[in-house]
N, C-alpha and C. Protein backbone atom coordinates (compact mmCIF):
# COMPACT_ATOMS: atom_id res chain seq x y z
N UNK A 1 78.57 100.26 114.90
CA UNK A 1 79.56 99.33 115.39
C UNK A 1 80.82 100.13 115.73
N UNK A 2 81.35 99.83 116.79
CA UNK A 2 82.51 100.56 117.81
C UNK A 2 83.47 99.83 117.45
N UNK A 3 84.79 100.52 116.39
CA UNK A 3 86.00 99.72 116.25
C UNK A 3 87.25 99.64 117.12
N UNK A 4 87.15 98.72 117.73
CA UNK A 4 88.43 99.00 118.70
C UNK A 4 89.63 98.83 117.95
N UNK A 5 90.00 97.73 117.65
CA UNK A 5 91.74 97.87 116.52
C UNK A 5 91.74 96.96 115.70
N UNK A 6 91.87 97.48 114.57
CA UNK A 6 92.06 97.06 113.06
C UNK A 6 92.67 96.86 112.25
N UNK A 7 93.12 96.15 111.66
CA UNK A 7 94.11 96.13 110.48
C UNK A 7 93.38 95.94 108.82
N UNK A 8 93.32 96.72 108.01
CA UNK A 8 93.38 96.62 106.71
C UNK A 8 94.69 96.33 106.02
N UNK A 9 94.50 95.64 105.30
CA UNK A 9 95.85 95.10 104.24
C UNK A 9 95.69 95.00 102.83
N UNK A 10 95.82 95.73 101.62
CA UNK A 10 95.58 95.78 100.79
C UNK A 10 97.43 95.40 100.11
N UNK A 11 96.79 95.06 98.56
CA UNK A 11 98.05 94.89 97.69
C UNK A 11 98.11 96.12 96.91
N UNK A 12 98.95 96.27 96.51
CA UNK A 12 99.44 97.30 95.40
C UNK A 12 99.07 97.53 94.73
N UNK A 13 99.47 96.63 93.38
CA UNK A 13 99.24 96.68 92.18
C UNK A 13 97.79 96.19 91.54
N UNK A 14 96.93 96.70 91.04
CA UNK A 14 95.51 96.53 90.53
C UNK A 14 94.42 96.61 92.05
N UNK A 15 95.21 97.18 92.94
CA UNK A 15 94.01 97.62 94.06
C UNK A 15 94.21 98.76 94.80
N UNK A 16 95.18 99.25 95.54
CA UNK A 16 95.92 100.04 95.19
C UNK A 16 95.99 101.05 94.12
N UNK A 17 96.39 100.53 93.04
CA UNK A 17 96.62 101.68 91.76
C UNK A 17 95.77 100.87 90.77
N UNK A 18 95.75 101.25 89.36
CA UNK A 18 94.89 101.11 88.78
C UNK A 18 95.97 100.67 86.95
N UNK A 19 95.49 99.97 86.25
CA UNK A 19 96.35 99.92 85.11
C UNK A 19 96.63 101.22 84.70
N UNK A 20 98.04 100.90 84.34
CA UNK A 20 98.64 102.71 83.63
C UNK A 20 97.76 102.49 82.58
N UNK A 21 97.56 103.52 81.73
CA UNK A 21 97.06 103.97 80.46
C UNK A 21 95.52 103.83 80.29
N UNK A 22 94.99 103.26 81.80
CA UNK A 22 93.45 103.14 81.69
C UNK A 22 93.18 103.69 82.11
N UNK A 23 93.21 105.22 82.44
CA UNK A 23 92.19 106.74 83.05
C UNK A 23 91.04 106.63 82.39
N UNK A 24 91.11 106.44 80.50
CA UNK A 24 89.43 106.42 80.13
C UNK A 24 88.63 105.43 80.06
N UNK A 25 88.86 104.33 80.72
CA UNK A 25 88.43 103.28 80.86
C UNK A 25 87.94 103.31 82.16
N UNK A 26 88.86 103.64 83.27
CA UNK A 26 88.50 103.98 84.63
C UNK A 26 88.48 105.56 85.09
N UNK A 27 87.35 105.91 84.92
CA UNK A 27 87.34 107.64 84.91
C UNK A 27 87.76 107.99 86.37
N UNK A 28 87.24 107.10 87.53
CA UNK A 28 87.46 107.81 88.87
C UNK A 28 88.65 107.68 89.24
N UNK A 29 89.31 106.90 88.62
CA UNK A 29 91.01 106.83 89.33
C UNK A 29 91.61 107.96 88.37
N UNK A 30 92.66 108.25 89.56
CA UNK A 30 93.24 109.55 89.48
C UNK A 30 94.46 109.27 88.87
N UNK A 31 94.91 110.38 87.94
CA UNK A 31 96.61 109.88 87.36
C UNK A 31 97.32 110.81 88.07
N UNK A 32 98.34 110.29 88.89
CA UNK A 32 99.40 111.14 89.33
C UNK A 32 100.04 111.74 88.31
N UNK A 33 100.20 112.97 87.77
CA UNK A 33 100.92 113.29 86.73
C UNK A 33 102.89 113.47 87.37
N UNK A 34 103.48 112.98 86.76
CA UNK A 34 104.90 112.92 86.94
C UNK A 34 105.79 111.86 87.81
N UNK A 35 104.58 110.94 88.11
CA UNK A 35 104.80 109.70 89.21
C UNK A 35 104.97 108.36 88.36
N UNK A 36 105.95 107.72 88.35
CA UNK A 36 106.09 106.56 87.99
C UNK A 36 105.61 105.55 87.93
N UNK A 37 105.01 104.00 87.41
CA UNK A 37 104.32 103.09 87.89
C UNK A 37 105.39 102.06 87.26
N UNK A 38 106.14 101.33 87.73
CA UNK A 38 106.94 100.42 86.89
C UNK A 38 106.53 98.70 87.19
N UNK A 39 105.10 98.96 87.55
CA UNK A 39 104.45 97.22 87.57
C UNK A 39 104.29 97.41 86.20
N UNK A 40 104.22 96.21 85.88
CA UNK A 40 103.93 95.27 84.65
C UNK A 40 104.61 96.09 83.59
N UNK A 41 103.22 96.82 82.50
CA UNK A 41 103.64 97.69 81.28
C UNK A 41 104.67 99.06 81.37
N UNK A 42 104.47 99.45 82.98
CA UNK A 42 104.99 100.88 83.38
C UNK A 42 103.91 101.80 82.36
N UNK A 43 104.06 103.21 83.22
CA UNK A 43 103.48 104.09 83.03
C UNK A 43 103.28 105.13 84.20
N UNK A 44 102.76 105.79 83.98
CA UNK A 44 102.17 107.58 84.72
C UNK A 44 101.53 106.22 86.10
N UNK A 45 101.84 106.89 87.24
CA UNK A 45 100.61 105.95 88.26
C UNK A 45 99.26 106.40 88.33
N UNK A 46 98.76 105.29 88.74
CA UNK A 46 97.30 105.58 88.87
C UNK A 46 96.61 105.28 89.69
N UNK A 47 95.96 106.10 90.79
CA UNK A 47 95.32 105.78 92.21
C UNK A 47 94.11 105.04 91.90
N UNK A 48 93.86 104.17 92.34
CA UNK A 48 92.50 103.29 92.35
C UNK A 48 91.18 104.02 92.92
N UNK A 49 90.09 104.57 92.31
CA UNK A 49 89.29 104.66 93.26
C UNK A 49 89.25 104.67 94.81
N UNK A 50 89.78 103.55 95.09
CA UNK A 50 89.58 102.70 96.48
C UNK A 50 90.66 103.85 97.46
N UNK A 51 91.94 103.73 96.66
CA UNK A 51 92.91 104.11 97.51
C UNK A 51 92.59 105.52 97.40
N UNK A 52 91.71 106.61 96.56
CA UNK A 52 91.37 107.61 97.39
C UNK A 52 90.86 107.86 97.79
N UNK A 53 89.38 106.83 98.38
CA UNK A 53 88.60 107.16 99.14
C UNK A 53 88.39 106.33 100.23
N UNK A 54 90.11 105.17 100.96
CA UNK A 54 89.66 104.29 101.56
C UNK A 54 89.57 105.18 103.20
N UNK A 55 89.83 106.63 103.32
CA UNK A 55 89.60 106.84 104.39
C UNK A 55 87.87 107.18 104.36
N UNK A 56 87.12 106.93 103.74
CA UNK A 56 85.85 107.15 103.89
C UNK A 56 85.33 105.92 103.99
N UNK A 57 86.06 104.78 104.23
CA UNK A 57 85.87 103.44 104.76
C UNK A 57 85.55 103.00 105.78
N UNK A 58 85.06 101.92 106.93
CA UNK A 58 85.32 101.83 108.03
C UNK A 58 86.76 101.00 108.30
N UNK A 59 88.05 101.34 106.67
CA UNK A 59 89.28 101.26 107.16
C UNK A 59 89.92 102.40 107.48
N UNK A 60 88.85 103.63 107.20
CA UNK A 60 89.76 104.94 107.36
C UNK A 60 89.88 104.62 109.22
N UNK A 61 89.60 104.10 110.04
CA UNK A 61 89.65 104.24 111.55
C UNK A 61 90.87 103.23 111.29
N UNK A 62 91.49 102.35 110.74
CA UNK A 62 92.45 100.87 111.21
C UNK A 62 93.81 101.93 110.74
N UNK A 63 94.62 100.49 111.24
CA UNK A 63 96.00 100.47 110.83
C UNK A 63 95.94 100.04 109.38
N UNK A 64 96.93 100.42 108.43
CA UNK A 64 96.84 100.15 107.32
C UNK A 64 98.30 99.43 107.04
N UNK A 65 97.90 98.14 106.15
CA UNK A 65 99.07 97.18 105.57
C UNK A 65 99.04 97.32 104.23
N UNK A 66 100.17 97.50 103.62
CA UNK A 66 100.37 96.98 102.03
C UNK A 66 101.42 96.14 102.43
N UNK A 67 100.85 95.39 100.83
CA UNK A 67 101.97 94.05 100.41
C UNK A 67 101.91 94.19 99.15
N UNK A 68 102.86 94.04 98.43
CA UNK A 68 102.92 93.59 96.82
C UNK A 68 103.75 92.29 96.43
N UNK A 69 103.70 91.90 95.33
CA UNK A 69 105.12 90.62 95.18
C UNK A 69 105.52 91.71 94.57
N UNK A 70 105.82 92.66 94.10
CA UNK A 70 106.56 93.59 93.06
C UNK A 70 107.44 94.53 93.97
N UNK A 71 108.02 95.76 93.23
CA UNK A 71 108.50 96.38 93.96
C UNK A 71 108.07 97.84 94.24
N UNK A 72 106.57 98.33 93.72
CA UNK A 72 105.71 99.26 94.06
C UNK A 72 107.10 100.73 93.16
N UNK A 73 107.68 100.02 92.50
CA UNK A 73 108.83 100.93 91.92
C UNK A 73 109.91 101.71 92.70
N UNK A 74 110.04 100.68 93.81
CA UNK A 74 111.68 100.54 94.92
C UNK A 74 111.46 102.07 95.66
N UNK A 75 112.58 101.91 96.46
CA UNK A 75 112.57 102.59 97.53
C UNK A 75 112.82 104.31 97.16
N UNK A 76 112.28 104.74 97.97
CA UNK A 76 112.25 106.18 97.90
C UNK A 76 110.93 106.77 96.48
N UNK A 77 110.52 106.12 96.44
CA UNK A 77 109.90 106.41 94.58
C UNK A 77 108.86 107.22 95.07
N UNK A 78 108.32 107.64 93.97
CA UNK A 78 106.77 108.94 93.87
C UNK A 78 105.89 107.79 94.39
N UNK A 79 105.88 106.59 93.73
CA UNK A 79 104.51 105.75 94.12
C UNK A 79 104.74 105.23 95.03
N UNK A 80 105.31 104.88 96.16
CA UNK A 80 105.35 104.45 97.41
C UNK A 80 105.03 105.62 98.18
N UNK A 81 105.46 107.12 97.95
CA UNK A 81 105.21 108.25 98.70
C UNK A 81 103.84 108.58 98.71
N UNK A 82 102.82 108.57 97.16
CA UNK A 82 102.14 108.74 96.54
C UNK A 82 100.99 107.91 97.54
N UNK A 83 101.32 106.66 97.94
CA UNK A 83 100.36 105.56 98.38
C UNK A 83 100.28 106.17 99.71
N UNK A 84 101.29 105.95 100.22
CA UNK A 84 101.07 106.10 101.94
C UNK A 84 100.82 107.70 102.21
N UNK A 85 100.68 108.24 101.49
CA UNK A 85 100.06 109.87 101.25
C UNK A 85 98.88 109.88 101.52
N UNK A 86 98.28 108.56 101.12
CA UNK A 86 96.70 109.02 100.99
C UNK A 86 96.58 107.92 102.27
């Protein structure tokens, strides 16, 4: 299937990243070491599975949207840099 133009839109928090303090619970998500997560409990961030392998998606070809109700830990932060990095 031939993608002409796409939009993926994912949320932030629990898709996106992954609960702080659950690396051994969730082995494939990655902990940013020195990156902030200030949803909910706060903690170290944590890449979701998803978000490091969504370019091996057929969203790695789209435009990509995030939304959160939160504040992904405000402007300029490691985890907003951290996200749109990958």
């Amino acid at each position: 299937v031939e993608l002409q133009s796409c939009l993926c839109v994912f949320d932030v928090d629990r898709t996106l990243t992954g609960k702080q303090g659950w690396r051994g619970k969730c082995p494939q998500n990655y902990e940013v070491a020195g990156s902030k997560d200030t949803a909910y409990g706060q903690g170290t961030l944590l890449l979701s599975e998803f978000a490091q392998n969504m370019d091996k998606t057929f969203c790695g070809q789209c435009y990509h949207g995030i939304v959160t109700a939160g504040q992904a830990s405000g402007p300029g932060s490691d985890e907003r840099a951290e996200i749109l990095r990958r």
